[in-house]
PDB file of N, CA and C in Angstrom:
ATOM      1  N   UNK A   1     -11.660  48.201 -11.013  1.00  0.00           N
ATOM      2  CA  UNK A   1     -11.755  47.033 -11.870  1.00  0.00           C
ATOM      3  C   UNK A   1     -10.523  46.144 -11.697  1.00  0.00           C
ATOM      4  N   UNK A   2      -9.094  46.959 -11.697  1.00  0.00           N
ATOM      5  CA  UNK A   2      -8.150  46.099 -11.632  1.00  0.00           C
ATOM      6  C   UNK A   2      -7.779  45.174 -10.079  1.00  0.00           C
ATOM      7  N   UNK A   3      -8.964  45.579  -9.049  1.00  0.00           N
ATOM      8  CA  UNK A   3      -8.676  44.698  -7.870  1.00  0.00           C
ATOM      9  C   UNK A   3      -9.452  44.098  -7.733  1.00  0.00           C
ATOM     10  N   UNK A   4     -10.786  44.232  -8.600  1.00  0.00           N
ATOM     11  CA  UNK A   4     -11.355  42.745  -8.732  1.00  0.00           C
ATOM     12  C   UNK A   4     -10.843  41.320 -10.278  1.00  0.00           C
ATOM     13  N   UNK A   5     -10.218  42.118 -10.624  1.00  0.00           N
ATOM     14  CA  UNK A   5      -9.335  40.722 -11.497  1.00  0.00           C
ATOM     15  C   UNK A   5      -8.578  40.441 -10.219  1.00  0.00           C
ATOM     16  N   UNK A   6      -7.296  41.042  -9.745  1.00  0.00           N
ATOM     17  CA  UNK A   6      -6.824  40.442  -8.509  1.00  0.00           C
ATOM     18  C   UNK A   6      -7.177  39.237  -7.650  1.00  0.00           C
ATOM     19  N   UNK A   7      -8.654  39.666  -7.090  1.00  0.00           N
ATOM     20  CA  UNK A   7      -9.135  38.915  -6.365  1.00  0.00           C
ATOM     21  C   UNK A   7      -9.640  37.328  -7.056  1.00  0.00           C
ATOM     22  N   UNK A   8      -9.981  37.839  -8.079  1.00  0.00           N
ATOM     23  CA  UNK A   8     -10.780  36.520  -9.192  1.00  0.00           C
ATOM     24  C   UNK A   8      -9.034  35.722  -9.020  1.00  0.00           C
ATOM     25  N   UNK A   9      -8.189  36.117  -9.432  1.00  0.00           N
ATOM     26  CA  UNK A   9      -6.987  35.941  -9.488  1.00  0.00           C
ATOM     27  C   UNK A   9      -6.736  34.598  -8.357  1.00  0.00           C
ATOM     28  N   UNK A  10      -6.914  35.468  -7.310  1.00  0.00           N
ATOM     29  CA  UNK A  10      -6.481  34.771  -5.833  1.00  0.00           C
ATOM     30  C   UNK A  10      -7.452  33.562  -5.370  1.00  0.00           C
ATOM     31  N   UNK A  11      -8.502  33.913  -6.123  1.00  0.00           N
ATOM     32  CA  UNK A  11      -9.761  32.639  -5.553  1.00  0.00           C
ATOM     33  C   UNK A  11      -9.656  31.848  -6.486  1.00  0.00           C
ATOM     34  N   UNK A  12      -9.033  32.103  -7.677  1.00  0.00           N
ATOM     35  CA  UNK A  12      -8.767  30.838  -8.587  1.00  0.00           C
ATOM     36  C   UNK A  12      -7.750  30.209  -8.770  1.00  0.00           C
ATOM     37  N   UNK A  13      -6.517  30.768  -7.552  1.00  0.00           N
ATOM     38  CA  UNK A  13      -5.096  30.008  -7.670  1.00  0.00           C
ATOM     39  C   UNK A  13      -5.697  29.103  -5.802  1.00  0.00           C
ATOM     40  N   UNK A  14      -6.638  29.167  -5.542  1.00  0.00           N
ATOM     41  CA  UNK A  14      -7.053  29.035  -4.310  1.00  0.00           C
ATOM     42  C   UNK A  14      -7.904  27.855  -4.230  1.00  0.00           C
ATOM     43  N   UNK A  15      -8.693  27.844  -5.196  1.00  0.00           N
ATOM     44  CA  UNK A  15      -9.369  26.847  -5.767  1.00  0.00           C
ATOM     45  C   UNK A  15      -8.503  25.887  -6.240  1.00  0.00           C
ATOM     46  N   UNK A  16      -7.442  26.287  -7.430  1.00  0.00           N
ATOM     47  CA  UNK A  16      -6.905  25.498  -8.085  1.00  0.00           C
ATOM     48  C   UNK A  16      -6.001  24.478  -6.706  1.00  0.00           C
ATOM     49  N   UNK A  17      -5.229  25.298  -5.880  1.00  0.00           N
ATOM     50  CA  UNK A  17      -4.739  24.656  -4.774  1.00  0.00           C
ATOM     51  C   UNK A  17      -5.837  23.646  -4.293  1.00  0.00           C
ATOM     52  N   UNK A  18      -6.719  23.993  -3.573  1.00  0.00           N
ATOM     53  CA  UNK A  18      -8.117  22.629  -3.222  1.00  0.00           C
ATOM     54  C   UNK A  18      -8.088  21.709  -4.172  1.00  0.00           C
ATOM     55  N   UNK A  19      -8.411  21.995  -5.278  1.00  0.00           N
ATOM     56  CA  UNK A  19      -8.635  20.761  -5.966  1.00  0.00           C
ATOM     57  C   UNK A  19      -7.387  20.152  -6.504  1.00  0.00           C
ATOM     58  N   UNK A  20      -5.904  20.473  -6.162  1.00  0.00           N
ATOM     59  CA  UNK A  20      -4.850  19.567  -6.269  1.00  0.00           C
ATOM     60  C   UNK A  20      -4.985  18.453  -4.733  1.00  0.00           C
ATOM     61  N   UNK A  21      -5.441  19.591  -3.867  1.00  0.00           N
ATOM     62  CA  UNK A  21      -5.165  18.570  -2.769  1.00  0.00           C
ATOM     63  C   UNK A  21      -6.053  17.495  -2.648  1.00  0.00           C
ATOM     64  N   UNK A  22      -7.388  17.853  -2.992  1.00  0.00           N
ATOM     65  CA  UNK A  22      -8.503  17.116  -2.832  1.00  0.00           C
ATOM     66  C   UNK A  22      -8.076  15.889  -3.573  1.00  0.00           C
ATOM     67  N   UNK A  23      -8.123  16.151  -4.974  1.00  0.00           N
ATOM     68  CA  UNK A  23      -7.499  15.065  -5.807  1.00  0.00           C
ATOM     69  C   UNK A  23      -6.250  13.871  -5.705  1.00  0.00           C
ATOM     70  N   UNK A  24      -5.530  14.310  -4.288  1.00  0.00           N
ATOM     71  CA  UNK A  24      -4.107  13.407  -3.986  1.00  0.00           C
ATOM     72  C   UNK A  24      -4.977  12.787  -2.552  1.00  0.00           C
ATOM     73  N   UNK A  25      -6.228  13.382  -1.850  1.00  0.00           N
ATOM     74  CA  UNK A  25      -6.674  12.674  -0.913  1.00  0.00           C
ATOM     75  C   UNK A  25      -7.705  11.645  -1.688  1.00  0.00           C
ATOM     76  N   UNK A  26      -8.456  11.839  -2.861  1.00  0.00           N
ATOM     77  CA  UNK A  26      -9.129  10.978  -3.538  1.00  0.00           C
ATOM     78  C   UNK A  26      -7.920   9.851  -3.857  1.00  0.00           C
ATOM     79  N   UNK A  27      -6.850   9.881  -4.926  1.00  0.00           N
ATOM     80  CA  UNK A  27      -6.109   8.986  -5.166  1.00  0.00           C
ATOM     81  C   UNK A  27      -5.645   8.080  -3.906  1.00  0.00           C
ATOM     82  N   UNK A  28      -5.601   8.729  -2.632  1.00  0.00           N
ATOM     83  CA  UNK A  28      -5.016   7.963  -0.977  1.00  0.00           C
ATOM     84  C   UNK A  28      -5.898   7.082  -0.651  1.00  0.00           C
ATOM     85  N   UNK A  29      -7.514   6.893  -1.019  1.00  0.00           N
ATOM     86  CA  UNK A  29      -8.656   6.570  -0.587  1.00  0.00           C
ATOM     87  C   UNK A  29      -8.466   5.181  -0.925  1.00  0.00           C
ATOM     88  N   UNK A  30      -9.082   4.243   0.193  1.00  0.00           N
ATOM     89  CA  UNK A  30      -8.917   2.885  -0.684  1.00  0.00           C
ATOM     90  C   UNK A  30     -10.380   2.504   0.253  1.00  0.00           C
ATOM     91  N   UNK A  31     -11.032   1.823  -0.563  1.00  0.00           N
ATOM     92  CA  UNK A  31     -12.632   1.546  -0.721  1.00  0.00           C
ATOM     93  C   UNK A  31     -13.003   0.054  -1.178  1.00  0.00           C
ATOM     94  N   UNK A  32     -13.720  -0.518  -0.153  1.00  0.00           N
ATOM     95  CA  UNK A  32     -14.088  -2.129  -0.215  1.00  0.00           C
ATOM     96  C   UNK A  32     -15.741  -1.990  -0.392  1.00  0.00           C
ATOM     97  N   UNK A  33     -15.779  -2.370  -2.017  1.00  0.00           N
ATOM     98  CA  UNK A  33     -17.294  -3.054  -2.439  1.00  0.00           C
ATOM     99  C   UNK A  33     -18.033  -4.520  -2.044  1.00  0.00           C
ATOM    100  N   UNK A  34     -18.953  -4.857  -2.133  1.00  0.00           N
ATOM    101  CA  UNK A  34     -18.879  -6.265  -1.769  1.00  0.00           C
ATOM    102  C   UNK A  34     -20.303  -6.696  -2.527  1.00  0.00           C
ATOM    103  N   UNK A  35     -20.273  -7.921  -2.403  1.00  0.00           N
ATOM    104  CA  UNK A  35     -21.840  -8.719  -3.037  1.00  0.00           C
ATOM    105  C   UNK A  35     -21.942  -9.578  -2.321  1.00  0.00           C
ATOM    106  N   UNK A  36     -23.244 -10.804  -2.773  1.00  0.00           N
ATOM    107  CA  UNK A  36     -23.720 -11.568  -2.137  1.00  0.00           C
ATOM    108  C   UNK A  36     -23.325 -11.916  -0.252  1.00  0.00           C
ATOM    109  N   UNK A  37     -23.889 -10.403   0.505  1.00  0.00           N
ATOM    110  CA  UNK A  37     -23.706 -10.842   1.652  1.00  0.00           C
ATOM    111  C   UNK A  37     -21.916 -10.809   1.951  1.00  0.00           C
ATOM    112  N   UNK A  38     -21.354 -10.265   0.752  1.00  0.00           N
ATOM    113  CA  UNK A  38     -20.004 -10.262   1.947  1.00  0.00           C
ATOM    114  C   UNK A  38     -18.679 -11.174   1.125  1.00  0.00           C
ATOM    115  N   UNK A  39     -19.731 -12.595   0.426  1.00  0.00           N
ATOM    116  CA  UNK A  39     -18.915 -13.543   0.324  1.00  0.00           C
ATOM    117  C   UNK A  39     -17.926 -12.957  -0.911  1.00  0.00           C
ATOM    118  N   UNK A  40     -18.201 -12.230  -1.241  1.00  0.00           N
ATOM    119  CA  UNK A  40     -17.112 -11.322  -2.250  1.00  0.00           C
ATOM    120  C   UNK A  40     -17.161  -9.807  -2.597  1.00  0.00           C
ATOM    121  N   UNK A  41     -15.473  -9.438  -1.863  1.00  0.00           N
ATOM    122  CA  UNK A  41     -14.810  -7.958  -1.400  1.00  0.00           C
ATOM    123  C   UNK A  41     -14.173  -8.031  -2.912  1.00  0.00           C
ATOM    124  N   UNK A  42     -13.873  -6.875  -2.880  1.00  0.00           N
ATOM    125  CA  UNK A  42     -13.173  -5.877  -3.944  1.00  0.00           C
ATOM    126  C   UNK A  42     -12.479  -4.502  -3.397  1.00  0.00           C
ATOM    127  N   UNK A  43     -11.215  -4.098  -3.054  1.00  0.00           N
ATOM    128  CA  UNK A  43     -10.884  -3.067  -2.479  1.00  0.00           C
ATOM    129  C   UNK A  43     -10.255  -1.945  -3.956  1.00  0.00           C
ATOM    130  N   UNK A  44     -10.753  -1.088  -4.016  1.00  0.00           N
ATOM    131  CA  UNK A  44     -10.497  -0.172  -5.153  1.00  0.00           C
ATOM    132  C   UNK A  44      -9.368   0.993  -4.525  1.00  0.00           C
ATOM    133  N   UNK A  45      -8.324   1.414  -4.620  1.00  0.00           N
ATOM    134  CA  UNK A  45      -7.741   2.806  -4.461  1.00  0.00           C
ATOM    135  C   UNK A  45      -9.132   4.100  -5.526  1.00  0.00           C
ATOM    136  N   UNK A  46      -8.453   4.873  -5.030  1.00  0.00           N
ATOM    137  CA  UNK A  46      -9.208   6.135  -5.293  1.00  0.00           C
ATOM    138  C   UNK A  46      -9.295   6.666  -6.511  1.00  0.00           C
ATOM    139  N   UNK A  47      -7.935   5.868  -7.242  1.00  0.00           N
ATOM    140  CA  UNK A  47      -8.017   5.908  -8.960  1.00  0.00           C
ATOM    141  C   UNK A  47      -8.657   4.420  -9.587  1.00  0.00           C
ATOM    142  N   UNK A  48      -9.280   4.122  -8.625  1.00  0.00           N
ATOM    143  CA  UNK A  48      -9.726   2.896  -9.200  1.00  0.00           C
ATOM    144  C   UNK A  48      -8.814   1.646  -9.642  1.00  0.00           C
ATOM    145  N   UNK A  49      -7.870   1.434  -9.110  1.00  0.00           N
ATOM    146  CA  UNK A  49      -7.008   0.470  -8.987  1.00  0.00           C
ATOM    147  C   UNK A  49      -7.198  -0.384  -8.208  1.00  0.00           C
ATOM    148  N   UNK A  50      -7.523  -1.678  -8.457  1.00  0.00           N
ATOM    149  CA  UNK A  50      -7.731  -2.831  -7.803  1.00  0.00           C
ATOM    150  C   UNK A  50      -6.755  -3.020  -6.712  1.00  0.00           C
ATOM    151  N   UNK A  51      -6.984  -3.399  -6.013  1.00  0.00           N
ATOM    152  CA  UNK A  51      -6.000  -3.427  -4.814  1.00  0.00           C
ATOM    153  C   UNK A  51      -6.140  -4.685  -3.952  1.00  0.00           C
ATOM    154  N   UNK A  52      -7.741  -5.532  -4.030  1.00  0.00           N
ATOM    155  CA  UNK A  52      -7.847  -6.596  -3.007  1.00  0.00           C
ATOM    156  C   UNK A  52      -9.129  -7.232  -4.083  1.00  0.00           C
ATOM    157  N   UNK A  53      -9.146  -8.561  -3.799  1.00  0.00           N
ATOM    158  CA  UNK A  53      -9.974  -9.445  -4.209  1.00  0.00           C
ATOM    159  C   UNK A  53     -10.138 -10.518  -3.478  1.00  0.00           C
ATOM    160  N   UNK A  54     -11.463 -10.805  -2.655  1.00  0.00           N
ATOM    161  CA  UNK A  54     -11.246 -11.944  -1.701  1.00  0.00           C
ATOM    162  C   UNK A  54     -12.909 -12.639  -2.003  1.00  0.00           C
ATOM    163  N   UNK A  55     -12.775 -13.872  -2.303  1.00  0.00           N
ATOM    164  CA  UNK A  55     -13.638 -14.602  -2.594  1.00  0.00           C
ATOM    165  C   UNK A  55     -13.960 -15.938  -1.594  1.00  0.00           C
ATOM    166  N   UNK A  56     -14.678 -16.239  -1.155  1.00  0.00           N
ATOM    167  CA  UNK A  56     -15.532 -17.314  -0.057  1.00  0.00           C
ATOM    168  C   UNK A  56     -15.203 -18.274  -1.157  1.00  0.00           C
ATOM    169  N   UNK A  57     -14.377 -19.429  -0.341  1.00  0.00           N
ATOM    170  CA  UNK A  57     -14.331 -20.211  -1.033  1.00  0.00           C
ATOM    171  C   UNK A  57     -15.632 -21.133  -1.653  1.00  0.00           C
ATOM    172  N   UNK A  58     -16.441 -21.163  -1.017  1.00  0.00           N
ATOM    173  CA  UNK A  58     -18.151 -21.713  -1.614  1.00  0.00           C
ATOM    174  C   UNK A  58     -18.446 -21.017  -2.592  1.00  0.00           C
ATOM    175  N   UNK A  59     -18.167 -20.069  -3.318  1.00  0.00           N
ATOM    176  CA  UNK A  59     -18.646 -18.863  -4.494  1.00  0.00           C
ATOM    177  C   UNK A  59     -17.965 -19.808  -5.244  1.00  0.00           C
ATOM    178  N   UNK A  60     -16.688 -20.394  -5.239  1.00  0.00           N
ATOM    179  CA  UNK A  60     -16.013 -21.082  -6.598  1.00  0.00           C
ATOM    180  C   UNK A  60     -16.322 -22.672  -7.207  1.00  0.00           C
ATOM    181  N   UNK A  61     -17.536 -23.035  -6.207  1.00  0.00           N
ATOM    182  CA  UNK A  61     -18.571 -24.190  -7.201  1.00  0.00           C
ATOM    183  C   UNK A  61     -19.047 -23.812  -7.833  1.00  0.00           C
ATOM    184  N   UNK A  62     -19.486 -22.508  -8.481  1.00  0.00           N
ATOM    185  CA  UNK A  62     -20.067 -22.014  -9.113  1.00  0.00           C
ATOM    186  C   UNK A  62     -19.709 -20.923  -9.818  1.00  0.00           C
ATOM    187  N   UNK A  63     -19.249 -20.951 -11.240  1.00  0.00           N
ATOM    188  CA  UNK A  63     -18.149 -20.055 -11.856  1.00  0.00           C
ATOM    189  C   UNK A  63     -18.502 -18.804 -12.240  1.00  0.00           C
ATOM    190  N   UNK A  64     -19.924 -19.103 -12.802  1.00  0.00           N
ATOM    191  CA  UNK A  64     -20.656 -17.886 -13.246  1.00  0.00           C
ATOM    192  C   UNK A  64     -21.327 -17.118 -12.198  1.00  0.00           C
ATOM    193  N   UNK A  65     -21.723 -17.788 -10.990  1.00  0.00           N
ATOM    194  CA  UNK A  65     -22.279 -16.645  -9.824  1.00  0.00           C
ATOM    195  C   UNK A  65     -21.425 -15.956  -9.640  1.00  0.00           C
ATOM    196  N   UNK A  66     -19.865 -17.132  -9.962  1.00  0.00           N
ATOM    197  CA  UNK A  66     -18.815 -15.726  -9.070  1.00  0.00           C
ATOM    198  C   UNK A  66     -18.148 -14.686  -9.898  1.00  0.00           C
ATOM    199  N   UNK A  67     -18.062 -15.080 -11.361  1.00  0.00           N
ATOM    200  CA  UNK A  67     -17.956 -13.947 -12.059  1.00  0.00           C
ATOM    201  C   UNK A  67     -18.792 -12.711 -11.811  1.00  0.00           C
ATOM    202  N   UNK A  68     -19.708 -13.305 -11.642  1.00  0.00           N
ATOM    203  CA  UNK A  68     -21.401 -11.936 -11.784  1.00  0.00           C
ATOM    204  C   UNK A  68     -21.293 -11.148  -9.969  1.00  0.00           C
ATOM    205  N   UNK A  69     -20.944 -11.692  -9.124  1.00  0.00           N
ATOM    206  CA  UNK A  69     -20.502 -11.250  -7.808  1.00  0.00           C
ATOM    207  C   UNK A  69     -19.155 -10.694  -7.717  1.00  0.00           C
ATOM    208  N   UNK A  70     -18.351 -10.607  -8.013  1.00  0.00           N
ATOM    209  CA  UNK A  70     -17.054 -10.212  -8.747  1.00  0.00           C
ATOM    210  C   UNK A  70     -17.128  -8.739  -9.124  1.00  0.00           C
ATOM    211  N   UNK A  71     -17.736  -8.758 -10.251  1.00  0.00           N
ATOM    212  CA  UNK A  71     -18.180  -7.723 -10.940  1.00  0.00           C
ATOM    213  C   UNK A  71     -19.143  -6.746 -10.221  1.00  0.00           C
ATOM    214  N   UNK A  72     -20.327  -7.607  -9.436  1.00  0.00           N
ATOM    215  CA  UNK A  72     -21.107  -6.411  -8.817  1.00  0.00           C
ATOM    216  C   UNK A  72     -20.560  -5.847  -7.634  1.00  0.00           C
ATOM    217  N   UNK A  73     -19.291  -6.735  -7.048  1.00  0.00           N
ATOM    218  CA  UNK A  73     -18.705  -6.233  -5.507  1.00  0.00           C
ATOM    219  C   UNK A  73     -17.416  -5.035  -6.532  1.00  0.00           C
ATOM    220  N   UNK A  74     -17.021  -4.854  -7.500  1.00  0.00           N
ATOM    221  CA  UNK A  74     -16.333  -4.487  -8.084  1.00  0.00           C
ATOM    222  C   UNK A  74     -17.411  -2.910  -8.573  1.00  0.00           C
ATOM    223  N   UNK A  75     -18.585  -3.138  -8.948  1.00  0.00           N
ATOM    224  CA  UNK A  75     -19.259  -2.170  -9.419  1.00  0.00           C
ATOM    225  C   UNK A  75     -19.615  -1.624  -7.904  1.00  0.00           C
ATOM    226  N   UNK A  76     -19.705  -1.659  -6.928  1.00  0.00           N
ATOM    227  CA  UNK A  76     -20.527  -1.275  -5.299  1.00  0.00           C
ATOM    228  C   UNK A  76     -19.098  -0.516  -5.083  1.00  0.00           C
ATOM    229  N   UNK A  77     -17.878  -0.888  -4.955  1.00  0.00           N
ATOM    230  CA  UNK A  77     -16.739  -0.567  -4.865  1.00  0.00           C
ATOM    231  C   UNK A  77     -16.590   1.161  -5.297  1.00  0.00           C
ATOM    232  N   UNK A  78     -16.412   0.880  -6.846  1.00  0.00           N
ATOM    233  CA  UNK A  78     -16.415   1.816  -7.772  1.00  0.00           C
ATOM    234  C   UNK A  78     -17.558   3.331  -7.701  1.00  0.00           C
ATOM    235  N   UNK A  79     -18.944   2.976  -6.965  1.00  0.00           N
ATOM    236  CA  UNK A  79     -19.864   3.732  -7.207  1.00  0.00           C
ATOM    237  C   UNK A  79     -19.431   4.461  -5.549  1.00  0.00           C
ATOM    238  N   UNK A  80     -18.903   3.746  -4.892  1.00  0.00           N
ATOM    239  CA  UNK A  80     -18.214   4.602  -3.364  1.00  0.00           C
ATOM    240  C   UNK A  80     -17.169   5.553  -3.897  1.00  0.00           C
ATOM    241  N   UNK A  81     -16.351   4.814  -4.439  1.00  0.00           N
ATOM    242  CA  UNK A  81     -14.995   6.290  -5.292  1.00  0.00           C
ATOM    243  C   UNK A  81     -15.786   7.334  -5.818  1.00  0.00           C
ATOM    244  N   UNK A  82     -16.941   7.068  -6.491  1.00  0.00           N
ATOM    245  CA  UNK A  82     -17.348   7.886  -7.141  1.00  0.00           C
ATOM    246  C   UNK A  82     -18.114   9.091  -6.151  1.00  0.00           C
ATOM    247  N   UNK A  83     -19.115   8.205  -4.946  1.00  0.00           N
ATOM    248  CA  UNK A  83     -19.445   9.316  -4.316  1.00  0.00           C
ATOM    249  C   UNK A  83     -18.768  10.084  -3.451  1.00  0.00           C
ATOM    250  N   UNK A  84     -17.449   9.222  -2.926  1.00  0.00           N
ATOM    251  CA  UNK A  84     -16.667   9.623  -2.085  1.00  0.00           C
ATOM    252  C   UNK A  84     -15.888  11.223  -2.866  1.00  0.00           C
ATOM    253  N   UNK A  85     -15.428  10.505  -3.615  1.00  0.00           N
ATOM    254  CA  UNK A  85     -15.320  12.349  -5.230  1.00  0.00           C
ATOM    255  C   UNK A  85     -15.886  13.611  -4.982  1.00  0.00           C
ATOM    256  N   UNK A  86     -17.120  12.592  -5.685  1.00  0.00           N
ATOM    257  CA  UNK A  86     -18.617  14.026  -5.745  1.00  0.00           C
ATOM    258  C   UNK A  86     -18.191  14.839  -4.213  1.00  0.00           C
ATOM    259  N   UNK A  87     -18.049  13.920  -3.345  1.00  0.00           N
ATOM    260  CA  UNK A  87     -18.268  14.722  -1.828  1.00  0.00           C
ATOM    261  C   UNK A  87     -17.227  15.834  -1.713  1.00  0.00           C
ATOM    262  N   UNK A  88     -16.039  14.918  -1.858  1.00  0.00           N
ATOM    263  CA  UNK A  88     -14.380  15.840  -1.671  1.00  0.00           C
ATOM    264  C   UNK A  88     -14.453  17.031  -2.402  1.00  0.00           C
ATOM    265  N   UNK A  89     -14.644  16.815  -3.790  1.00  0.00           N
ATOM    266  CA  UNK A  89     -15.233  18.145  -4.772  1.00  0.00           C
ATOM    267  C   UNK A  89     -15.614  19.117  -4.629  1.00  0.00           C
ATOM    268  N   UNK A  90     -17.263  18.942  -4.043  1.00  0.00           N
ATOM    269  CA  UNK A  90     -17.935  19.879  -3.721  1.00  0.00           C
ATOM    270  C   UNK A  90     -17.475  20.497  -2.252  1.00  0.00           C
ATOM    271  N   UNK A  91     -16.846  20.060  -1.748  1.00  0.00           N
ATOM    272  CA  UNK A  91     -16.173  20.634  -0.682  1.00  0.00           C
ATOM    273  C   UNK A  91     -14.638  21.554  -0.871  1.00  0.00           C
ATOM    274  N   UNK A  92     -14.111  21.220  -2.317  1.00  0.00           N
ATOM    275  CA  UNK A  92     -13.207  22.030  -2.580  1.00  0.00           C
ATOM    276  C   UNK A  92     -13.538  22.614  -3.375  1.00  0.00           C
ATOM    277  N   UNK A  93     -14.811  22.917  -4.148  1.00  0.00           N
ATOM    278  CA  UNK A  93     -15.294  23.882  -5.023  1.00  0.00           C
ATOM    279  C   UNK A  93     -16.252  25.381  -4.342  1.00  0.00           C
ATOM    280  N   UNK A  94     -16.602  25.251  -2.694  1.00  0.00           N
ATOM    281  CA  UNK A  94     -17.784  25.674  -1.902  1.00  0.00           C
ATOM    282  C   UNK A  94     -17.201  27.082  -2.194  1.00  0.00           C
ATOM    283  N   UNK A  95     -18.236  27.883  -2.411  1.00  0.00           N
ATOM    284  CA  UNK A  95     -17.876  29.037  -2.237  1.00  0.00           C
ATOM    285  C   UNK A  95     -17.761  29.833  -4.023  1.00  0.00           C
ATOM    286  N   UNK A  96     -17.561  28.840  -4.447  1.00  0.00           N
ATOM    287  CA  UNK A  96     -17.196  29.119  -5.728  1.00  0.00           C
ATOM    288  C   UNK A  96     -18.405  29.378  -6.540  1.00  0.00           C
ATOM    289  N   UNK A  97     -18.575  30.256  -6.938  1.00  0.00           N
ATOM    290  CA  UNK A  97     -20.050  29.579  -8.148  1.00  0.00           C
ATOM    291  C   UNK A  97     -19.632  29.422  -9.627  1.00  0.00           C
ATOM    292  N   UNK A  98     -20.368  28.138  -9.846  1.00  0.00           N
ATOM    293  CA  UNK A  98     -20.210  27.300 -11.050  1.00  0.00           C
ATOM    294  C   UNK A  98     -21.148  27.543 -11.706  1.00  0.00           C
ATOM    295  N   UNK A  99     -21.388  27.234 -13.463  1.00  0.00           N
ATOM    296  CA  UNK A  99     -21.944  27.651 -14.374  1.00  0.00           C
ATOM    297  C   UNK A  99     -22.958  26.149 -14.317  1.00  0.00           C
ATOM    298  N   UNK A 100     -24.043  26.058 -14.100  1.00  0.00           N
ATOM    299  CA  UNK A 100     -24.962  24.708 -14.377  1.00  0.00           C
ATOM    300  C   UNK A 100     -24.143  24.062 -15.356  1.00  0.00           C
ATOM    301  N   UNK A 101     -24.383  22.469 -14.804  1.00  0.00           N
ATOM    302  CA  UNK A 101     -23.682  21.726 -15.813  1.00  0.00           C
ATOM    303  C   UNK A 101     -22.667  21.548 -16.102  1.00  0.00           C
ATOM    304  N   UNK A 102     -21.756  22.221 -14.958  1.00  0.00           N
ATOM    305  CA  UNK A 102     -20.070  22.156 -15.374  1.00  0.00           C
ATOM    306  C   UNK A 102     -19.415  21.409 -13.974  1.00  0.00           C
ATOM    307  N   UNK A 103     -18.633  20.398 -14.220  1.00  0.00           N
ATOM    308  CA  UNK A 103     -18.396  19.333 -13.675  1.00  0.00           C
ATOM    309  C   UNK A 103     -16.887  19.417 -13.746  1.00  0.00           C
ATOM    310  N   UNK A 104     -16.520  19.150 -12.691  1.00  0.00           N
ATOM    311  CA  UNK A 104     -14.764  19.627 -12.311  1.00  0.00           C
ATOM    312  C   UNK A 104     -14.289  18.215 -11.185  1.00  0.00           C
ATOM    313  N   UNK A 105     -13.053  17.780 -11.939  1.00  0.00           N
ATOM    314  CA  UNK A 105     -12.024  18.390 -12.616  1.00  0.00           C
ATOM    315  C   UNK A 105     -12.821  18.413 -14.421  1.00  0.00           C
ATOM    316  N   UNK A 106     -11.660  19.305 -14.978  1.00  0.00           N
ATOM    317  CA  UNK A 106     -12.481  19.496 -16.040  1.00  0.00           C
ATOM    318  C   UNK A 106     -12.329  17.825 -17.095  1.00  0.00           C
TER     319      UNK A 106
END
């Protein structure tokens, strides 16, 4: 009994190592969303920190398209961090079995 706590031991300071590292390659990540065709980028870091905003100058006759393009090259951005995550994650969680429904980091 006492060398399988051990082992639980070692696969969970092992794990815990993966998901420090995983988590400093997510924060390194920097990720460009975009809308209407391009004419507006959004570059996000991996904590979701804005980092770039580049707008076609033709988007700014029009204040409210470019708010609403803004926002959706900003939301396209954001939903890449997110899968880019999910991916890194499950690649530093493999091996591990998880309880349904439990979603890490915690």
């Amino acid at each position: 009994m006492r060398g399988n706590i051990a082992q639980l031991m070692q696969q969970a300071q092992k794990m815990q190592e993966n998901m420090q590292r995983v988590q400093q390659e997510i924060a390194a990540l920097e990720v460009t969303g975009s809308a209407g065709g391009g004419m507006v980028s959004v570059t996000l870091s991996g904590t979701k920190e804005c980092r770039k905003v580049r707008i076609d100058p033709s988007v700014l006759s029009d204040p409210e398209m470019a708010e609403d393009l803004v926002a959706a090259a900003f939301n396209d951005a954001s939903n890449k961090i997110d899968a880019a995550s999910k991916e890194k994650m499950a690649g530093a969680t493999a091996g591990m079995p998880l309880p349904p429904g439990m979603k890490l980091p915690f």
